[in-house]
C-alpha atoms as a PDB file:
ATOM      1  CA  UNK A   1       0.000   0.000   0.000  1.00  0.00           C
ATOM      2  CA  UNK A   2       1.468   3.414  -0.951  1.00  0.00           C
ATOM      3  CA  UNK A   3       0.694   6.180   1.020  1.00  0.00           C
ATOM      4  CA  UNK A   4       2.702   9.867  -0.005  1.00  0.00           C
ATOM      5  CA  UNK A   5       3.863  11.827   2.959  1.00  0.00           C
ATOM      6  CA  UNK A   6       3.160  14.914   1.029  1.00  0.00           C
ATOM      7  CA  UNK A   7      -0.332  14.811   0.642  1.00  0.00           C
ATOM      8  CA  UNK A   8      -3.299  15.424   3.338  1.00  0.00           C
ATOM      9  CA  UNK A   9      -6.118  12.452   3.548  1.00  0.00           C
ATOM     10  CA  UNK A  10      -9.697  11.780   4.608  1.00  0.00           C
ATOM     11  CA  UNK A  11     -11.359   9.384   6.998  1.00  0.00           C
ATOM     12  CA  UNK A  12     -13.395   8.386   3.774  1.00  0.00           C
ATOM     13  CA  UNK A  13     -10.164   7.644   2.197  1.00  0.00           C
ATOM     14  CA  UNK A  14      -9.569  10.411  -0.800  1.00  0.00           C
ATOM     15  CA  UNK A  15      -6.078  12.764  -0.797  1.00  0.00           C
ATOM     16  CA  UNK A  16      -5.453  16.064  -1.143  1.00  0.00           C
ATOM     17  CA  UNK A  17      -2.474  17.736  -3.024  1.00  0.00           C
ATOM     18  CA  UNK A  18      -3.083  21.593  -1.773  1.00  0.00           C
ATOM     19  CA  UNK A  19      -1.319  24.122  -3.848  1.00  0.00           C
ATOM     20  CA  UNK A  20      -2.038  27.818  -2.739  1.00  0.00           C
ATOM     21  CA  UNK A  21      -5.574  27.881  -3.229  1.00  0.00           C
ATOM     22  CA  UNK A  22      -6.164  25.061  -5.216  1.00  0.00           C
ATOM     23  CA  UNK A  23      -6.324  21.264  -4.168  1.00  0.00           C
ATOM     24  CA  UNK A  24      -5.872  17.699  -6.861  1.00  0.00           C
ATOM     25  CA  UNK A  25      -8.611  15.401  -4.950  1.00  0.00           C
ATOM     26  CA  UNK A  26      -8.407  11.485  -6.026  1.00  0.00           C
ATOM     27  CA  UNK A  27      -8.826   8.523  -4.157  1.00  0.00           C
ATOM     28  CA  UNK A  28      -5.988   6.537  -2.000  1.00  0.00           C
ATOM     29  CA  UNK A  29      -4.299   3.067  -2.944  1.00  0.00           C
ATOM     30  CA  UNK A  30      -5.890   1.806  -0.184  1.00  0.00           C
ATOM     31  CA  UNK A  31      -9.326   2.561  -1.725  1.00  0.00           C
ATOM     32  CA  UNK A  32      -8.719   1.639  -5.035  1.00  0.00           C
ATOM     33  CA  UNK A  33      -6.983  -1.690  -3.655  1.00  0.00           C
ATOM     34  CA  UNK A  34     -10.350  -1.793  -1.652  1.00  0.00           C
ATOM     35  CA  UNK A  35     -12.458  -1.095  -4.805  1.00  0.00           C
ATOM     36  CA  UNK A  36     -11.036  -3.179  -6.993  1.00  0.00           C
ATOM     37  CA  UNK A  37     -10.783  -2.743 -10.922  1.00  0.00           C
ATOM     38  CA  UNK A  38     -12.644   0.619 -11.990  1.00  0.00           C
ATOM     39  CA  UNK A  39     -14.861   0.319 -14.690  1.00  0.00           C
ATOM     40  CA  UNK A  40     -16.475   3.527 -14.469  1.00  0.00           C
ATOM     41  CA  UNK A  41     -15.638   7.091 -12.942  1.00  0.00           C
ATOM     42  CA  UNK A  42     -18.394   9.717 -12.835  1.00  0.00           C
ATOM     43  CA  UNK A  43     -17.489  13.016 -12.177  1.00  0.00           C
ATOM     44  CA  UNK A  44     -18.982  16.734 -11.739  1.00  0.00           C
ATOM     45  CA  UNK A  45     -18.405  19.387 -14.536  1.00  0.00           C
ATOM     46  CA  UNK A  46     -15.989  22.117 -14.409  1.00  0.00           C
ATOM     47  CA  UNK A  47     -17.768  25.294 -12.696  1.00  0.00           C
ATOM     48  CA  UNK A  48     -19.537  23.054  -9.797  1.00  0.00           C
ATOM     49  CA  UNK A  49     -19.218  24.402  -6.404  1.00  0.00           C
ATOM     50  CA  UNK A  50     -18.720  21.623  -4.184  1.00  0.00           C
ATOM     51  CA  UNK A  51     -19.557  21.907   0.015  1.00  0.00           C
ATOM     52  CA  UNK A  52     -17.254  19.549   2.057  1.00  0.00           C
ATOM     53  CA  UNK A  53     -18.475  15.929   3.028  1.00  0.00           C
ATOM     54  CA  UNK A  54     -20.913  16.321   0.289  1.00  0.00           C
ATOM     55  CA  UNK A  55     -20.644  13.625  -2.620  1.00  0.00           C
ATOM     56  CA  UNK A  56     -19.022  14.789  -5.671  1.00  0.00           C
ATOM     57  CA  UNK A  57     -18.903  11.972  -7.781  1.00  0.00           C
ATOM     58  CA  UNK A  58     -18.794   8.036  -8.092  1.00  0.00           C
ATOM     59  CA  UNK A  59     -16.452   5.083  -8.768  1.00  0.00           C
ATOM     60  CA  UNK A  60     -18.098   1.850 -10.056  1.00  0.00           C
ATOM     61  CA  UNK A  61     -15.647  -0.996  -9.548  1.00  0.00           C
ATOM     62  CA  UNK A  62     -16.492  -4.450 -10.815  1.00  0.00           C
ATOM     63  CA  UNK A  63     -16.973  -5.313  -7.338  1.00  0.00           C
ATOM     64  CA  UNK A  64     -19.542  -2.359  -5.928  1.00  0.00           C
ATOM     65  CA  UNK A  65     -20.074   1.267  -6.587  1.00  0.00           C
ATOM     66  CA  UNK A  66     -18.955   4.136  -4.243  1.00  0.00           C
ATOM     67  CA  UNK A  67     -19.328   7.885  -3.812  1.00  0.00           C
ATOM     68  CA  UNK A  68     -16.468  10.123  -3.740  1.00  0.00           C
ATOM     69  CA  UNK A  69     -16.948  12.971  -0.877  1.00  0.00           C
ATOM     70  CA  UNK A  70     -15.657  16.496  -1.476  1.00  0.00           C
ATOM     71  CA  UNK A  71     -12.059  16.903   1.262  1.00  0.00           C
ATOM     72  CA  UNK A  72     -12.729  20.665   0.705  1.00  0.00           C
ATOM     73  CA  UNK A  73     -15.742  23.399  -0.158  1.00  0.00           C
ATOM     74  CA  UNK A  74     -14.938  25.019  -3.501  1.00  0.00           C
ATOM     75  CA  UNK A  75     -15.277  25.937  -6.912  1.00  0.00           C
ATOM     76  CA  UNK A  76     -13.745  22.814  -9.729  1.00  0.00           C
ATOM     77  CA  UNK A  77     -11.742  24.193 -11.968  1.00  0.00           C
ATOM     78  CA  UNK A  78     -10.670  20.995 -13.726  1.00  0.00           C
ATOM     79  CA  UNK A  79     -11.889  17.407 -13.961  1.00  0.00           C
ATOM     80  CA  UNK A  80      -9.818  14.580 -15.491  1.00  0.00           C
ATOM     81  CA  UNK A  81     -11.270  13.841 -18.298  1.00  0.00           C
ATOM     82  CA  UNK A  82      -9.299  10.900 -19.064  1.00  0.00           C
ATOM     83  CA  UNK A  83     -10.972   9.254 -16.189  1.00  0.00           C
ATOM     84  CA  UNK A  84     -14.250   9.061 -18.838  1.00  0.00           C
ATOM     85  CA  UNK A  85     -12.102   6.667 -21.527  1.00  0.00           C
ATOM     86  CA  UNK A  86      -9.797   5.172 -18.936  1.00  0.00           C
ATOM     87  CA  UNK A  87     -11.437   4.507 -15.239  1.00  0.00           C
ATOM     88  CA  UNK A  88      -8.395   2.322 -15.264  1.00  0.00           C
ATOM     89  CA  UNK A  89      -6.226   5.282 -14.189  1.00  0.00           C
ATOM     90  CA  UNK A  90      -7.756   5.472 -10.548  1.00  0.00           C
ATOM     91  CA  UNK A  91      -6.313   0.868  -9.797  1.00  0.00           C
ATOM     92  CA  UNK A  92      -3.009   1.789 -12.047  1.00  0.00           C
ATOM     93  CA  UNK A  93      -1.972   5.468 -10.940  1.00  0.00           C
ATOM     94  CA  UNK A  94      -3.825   6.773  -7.996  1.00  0.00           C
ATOM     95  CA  UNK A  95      -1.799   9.661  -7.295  1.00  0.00           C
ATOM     96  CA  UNK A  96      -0.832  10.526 -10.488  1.00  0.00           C
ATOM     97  CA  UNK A  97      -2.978  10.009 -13.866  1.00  0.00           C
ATOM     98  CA  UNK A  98      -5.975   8.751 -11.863  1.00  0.00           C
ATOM     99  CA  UNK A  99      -6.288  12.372 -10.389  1.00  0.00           C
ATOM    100  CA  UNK A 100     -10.366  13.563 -10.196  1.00  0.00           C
ATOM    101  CA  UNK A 101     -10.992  16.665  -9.642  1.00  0.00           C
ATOM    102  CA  UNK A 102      -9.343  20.362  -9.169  1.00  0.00           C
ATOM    103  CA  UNK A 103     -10.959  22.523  -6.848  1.00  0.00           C
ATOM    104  CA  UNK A 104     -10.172  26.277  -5.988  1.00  0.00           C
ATOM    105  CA  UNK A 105     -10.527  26.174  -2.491  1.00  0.00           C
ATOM    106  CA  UNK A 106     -13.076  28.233  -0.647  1.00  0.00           C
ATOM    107  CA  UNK A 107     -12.012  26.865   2.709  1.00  0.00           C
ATOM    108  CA  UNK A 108     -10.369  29.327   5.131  1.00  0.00           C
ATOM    109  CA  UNK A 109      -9.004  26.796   7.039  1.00  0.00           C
ATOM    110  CA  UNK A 110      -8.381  23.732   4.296  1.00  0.00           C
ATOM    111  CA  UNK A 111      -6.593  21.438   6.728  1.00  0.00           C
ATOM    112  CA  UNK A 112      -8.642  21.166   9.082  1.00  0.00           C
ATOM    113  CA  UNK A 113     -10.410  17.869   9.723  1.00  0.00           C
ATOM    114  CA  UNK A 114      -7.847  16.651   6.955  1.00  0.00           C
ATOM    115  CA  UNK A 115      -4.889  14.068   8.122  1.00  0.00           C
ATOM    116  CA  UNK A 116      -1.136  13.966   7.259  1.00  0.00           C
ATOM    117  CA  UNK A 117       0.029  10.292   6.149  1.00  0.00           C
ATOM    118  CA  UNK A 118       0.935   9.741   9.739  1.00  0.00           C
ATOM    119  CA  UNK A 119      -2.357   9.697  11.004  1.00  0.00           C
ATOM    120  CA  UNK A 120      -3.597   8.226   7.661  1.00  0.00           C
ATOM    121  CA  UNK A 121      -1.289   4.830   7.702  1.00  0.00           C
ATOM    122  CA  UNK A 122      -3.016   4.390  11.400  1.00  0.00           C
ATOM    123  CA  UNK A 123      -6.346   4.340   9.773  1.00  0.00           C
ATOM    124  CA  UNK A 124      -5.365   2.018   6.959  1.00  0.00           C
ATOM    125  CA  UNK A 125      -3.739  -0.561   9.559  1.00  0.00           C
ATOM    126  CA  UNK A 126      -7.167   0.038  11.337  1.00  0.00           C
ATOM    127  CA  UNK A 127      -9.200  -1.032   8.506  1.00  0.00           C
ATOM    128  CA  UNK A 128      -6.726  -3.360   6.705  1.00  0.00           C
END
């Protein structure tokens, strides 16, 4: 299981790469390992203002289908598109290609309730 120590993480198992003002949101190793192969990836459209904890999208694996909650409150300013052709990204390259969403963060606190890979390997072990 990879987790990177330079991203934040939630308890519902997506990561955060904040930059400034803006945040990459995908889902962990540990959920896509969880998931299994992705088959489908549905995902909101540039311009949608997301609220934190809220669902912003869904991952259909060949094993079940589950939503994909919103780390931060914000506006998306870029979905991966590739994720439409190639749900394959999310098992293959979590942290990388298999990136969701882009979000310019309205958050004035963005870390908050978020965990560093510290406190995120604990939960894994947890769960594991």
């Amino acid at each position: 299981m990879e987790i990177q120590k330079d991203l934040l993480y939630t308890m519902e198992h997506e990561w955060i790469r904040l930059k400034g003002n803006r945040a990459v949101v995908g889902v962990s190793d540990f959920a896509q390992k969880q998931l299994g192969d992705v088959v489908f990836v549905e995902l909101p459209t540039e311009g949608t203002e997301l609220v934190k904890e809220n669902t912003f999208g869904v991952v259909e694996s060949v094993k079940t289908v589950s939503d994909v909650y919103a780390p931060l409150s914000g506006r998306v300013v870029a979905v991966n598109k590739d994720l439409e052709t190639q749900p394959d990204l999310v098992n293959s390259d979590p942290y990388g290609k298999g990136w969701m969403i882009e979000i310019e963060v309205t958050d004035s606190s963005p870390e908050d309730g978020l965990m560093n890979s510290e406190k995120y390997t604990e939960l894994c072990q947890q769960q594991g």
